[in-house]
Every structure is written in C-alpha cells, then in structure tokens.
C-alpha atoms as a PDB file:
ATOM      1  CA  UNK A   1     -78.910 -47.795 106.453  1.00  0.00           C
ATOM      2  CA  UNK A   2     -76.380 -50.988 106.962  1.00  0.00           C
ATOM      3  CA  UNK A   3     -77.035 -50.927 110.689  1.00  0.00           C
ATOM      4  CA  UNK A   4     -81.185 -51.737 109.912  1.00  0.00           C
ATOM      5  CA  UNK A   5     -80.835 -53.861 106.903  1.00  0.00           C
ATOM      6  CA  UNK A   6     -78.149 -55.811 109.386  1.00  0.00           C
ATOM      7  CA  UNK A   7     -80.865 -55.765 112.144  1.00  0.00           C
ATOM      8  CA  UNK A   8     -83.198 -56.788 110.025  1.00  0.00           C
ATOM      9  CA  UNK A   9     -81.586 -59.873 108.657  1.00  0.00           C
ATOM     10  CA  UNK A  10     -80.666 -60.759 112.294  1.00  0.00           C
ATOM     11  CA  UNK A  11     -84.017 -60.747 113.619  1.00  0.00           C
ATOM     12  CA  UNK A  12     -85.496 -63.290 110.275  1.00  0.00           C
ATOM     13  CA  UNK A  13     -82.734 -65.116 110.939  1.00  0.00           C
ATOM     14  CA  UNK A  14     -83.719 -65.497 114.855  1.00  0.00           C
ATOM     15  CA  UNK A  15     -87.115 -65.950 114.016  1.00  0.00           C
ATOM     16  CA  UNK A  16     -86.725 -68.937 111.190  1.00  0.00           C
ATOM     17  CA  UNK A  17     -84.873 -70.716 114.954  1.00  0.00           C
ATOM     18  CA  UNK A  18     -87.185 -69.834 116.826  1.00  0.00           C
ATOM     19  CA  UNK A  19     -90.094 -71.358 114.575  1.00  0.00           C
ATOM     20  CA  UNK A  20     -87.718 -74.129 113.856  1.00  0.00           C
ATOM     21  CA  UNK A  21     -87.530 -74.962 117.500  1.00  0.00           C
ATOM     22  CA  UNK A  22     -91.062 -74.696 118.211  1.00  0.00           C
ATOM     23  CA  UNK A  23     -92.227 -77.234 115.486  1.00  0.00           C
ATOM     24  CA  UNK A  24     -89.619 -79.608 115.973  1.00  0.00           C
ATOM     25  CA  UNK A  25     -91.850 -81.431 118.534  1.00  0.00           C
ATOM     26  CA  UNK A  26     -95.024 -81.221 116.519  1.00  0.00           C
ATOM     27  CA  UNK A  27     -92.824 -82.587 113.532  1.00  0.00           C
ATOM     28  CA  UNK A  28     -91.157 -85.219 115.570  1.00  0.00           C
ATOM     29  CA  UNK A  29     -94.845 -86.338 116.921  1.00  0.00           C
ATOM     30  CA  UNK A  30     -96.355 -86.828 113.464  1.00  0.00           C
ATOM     31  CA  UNK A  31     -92.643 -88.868 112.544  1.00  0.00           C
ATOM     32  CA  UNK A  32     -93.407 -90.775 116.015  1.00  0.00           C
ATOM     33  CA  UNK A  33     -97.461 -91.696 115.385  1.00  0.00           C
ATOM     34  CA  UNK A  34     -96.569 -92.771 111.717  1.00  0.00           C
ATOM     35  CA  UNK A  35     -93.921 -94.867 112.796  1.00  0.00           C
ATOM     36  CA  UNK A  36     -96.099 -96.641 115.434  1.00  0.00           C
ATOM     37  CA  UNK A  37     -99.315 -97.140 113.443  1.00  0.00           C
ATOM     38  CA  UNK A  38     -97.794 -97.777 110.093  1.00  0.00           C
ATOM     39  CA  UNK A  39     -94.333-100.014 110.509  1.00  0.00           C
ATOM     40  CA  UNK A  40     -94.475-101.260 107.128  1.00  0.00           C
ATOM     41  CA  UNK A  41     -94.935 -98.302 105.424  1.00  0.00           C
ATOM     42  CA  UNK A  42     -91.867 -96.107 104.112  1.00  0.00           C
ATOM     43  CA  UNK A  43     -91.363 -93.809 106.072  1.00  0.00           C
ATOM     44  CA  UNK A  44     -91.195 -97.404 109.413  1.00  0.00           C
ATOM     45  CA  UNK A  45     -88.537 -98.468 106.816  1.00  0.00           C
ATOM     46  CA  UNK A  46     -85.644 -96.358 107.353  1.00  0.00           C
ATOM     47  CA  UNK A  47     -86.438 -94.729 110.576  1.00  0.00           C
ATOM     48  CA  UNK A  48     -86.645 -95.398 114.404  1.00  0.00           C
ATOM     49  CA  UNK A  49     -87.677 -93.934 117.393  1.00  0.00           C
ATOM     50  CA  UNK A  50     -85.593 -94.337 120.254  1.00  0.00           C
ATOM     51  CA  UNK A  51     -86.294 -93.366 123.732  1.00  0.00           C
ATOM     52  CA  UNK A  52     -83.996 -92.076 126.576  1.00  0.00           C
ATOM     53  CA  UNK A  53     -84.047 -92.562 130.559  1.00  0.00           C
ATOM     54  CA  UNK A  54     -85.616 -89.453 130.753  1.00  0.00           C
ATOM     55  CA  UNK A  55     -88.369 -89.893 128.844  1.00  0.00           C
ATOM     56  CA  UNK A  56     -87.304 -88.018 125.523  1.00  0.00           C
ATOM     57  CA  UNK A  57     -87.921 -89.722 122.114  1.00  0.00           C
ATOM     58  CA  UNK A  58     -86.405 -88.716 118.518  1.00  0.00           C
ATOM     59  CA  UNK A  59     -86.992 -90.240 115.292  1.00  0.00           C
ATOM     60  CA  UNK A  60     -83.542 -90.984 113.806  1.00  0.00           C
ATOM     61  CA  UNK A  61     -82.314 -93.093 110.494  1.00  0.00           C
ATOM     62  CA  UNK A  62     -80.722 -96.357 111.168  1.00  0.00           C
ATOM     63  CA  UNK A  63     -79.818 -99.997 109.896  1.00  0.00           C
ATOM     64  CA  UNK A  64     -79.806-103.164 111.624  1.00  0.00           C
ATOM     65  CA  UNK A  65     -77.263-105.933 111.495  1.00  0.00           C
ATOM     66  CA  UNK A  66     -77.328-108.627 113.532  1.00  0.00           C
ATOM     67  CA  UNK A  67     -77.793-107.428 117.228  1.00  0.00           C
ATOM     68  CA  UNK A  68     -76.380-104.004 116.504  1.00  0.00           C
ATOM     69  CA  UNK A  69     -78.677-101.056 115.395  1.00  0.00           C
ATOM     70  CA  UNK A  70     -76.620 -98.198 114.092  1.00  0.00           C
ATOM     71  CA  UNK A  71     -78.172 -94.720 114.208  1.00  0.00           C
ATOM     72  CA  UNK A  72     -77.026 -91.161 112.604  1.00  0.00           C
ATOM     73  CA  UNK A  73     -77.882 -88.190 115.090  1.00  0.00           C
ATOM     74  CA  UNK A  74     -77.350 -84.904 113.943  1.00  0.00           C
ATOM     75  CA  UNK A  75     -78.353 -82.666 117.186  1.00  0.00           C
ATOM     76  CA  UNK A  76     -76.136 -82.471 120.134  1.00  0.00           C
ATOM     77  CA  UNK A  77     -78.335 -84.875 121.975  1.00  0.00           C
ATOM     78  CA  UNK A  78     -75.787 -87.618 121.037  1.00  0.00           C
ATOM     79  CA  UNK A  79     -73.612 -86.668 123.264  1.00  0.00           C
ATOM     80  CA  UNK A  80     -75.911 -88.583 125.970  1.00  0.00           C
ATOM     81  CA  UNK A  81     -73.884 -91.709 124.626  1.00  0.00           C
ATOM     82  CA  UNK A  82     -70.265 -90.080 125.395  1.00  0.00           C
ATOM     83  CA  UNK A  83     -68.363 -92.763 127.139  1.00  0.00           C
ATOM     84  CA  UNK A  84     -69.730 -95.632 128.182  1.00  0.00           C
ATOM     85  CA  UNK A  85     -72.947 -94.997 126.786  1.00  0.00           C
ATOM     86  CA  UNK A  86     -76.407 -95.404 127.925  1.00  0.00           C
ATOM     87  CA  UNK A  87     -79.526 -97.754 128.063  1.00  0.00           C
ATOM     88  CA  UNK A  88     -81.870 -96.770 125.458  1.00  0.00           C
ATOM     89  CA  UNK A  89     -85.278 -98.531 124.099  1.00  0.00           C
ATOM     90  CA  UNK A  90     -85.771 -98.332 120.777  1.00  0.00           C
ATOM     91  CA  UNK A  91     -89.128 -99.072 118.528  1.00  0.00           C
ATOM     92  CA  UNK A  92     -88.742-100.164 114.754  1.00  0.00           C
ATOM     93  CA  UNK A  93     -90.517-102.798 111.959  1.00  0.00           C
ATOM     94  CA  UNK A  94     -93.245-102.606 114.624  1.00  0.00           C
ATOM     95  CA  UNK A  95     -91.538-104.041 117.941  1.00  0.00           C
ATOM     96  CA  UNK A  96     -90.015-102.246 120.896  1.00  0.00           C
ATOM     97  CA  UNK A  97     -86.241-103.249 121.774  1.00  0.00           C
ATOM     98  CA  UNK A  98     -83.857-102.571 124.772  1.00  0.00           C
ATOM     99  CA  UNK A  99     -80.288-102.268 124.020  1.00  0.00           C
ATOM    100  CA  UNK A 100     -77.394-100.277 125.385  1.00  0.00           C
ATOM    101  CA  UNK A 101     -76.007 -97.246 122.956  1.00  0.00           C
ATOM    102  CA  UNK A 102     -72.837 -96.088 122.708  1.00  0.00           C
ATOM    103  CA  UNK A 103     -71.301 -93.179 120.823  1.00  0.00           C
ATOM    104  CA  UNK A 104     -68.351 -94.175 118.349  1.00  0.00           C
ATOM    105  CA  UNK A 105     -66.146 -91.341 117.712  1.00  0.00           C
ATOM    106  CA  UNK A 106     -62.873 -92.814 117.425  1.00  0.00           C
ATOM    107  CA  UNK A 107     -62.286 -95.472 114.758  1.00  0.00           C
ATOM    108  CA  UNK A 108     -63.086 -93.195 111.248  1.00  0.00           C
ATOM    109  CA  UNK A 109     -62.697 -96.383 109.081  1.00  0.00           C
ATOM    110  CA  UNK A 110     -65.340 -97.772 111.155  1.00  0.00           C
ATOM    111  CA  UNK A 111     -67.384 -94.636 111.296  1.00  0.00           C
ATOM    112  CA  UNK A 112     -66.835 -93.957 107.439  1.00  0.00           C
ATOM    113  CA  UNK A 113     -67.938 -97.970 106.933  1.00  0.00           C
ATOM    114  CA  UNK A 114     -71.037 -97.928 108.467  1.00  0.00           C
ATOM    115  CA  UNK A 115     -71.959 -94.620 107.236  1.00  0.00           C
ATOM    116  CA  UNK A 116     -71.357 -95.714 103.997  1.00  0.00           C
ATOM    117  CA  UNK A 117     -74.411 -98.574 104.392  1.00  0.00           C
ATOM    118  CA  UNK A 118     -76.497 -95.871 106.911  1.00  0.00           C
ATOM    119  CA  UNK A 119     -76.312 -92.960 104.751  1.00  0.00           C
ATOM    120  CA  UNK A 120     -75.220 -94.119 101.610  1.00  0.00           C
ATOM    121  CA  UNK A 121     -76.602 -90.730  99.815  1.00  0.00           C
ATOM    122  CA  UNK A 122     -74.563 -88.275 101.969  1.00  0.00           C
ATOM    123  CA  UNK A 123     -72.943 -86.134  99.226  1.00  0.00           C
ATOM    124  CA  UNK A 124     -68.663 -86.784  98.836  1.00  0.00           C
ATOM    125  CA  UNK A 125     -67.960 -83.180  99.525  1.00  0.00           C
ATOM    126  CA  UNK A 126     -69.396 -82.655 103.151  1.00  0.00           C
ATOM    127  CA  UNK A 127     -67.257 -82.243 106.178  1.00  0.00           C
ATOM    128  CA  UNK A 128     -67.568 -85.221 108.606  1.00  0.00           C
ATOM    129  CA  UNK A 129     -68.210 -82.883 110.917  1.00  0.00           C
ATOM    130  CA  UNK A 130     -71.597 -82.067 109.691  1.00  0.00           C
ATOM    131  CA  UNK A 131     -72.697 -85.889 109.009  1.00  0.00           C
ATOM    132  CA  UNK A 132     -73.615 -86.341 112.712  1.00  0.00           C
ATOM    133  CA  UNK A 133     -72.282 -88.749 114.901  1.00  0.00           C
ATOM    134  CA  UNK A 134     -72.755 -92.777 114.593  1.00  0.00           C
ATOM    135  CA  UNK A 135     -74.344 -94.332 117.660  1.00  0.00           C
ATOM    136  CA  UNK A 136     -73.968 -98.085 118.166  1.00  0.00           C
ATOM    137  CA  UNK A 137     -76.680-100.293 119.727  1.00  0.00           C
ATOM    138  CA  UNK A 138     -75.751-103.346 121.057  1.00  0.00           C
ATOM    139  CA  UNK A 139     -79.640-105.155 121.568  1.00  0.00           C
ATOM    140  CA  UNK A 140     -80.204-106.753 124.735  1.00  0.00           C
ATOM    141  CA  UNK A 141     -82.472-109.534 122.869  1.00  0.00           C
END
C-alpha cells in the first residue's frame, strides 16, 4: 500500500515539473511582450529582459545605479556569468542597452548590500543560498 501511495506522489510530483517546465516559456513570453509594449507600466518597473549570445532571453528583477544594472537570477542560467562574465543586451524603461555581466559571488557584504536595495522584501529567515545569485552589469553607454 506504501509502495503505490509513494509512486503516486512521485509521479504528481514529476508531473507539476514537467508542466512547470513547459509553461515557463509561454510565461516568460507574456513577461517579455508586456515589458516591450508597456515600459511604464508596473510590471516595466521592476523587471528586465536581458538577452544572451545565444539568443535566450529571461525576464529578471533588477535596479539601476549609475552605469551598473544589478539583476537577481534564481535558475542555474547564472552561471553563464562565472568568471569573467559575458556580453549581454538588456531592454528596460523602454530602451535596449549593451553592457558586460558578471557574476558576484565573493564579497557577501556586497552581495547582502545590494540585495538589500534589489530585493528588499526577501524574508530574514531564508538561506542565501536560495536568494539567487547577484549579477552585475557594467553598461557600455
């Protein structure tokens, strides 16, 4: 009786990802086209969409200040920014920027700073682990 109620649980579980997965584009393209056609509006206001060298594009929070955009990304696709980093364009308030990004994972006081400002409603009690990683835009204009 364990062994199917066990099964059972595994396979909702795999099929809430799977659905997940699957609708993440659609969701990302609606988050996309109402960013582009509406950059006043609120939901232009506190998110971005940036675009990598091969052609993906997310929709991620971020705050400007002065030729640095700071972004939180919670998938593993920050990892593209390991290192030395990487060219990205990004498009938000309604104008399309080039920059190069750059993944900060070493200075917490910095991290935990910034944070503070980009995601200023991130409840006290989670791990850092599980508040993404800070990317750093330096803007090429």
């Amino acid at each position: 009786m364990w062994k199917k109620i066990a099964l059972g649980v595994a396979v909702v579980i795999l099929a809430l990802f799977v659905y997940a997965y699957y609708n993440r584009g659609e969701t990302n393209a609606r988050v996309a086209n109402e960013i582009r056609t509406n950059p006043d509006g609120e939901l232009a206001q506190k998110t971005m969409l940036v675009s990598l060298a091969d052609g993906r594009e997310f929709p991620v929070n971020y705050l400007v200040e002065d030729n640095l955009v700071f972004m939180g990304i919670d998938g593993r696709w920050w990892r593209e920014f390991e290192g030395d980093g990487a060219p990205v364009d990004v498009f938000f308030r309604g104008t399309k920027h080039t920059g190069h990004a750059r993944a900060e994972l070493d200075d917490q006081a910095y991290i935990d700073d910034v944070f503070s400002r980009l995601r200023p409603t991130v409840p006290e009690w989670l791990p850092d682990w599980l508040n993404g990683k800070l990317v750093v835009i330096t803007l090429d204009d």
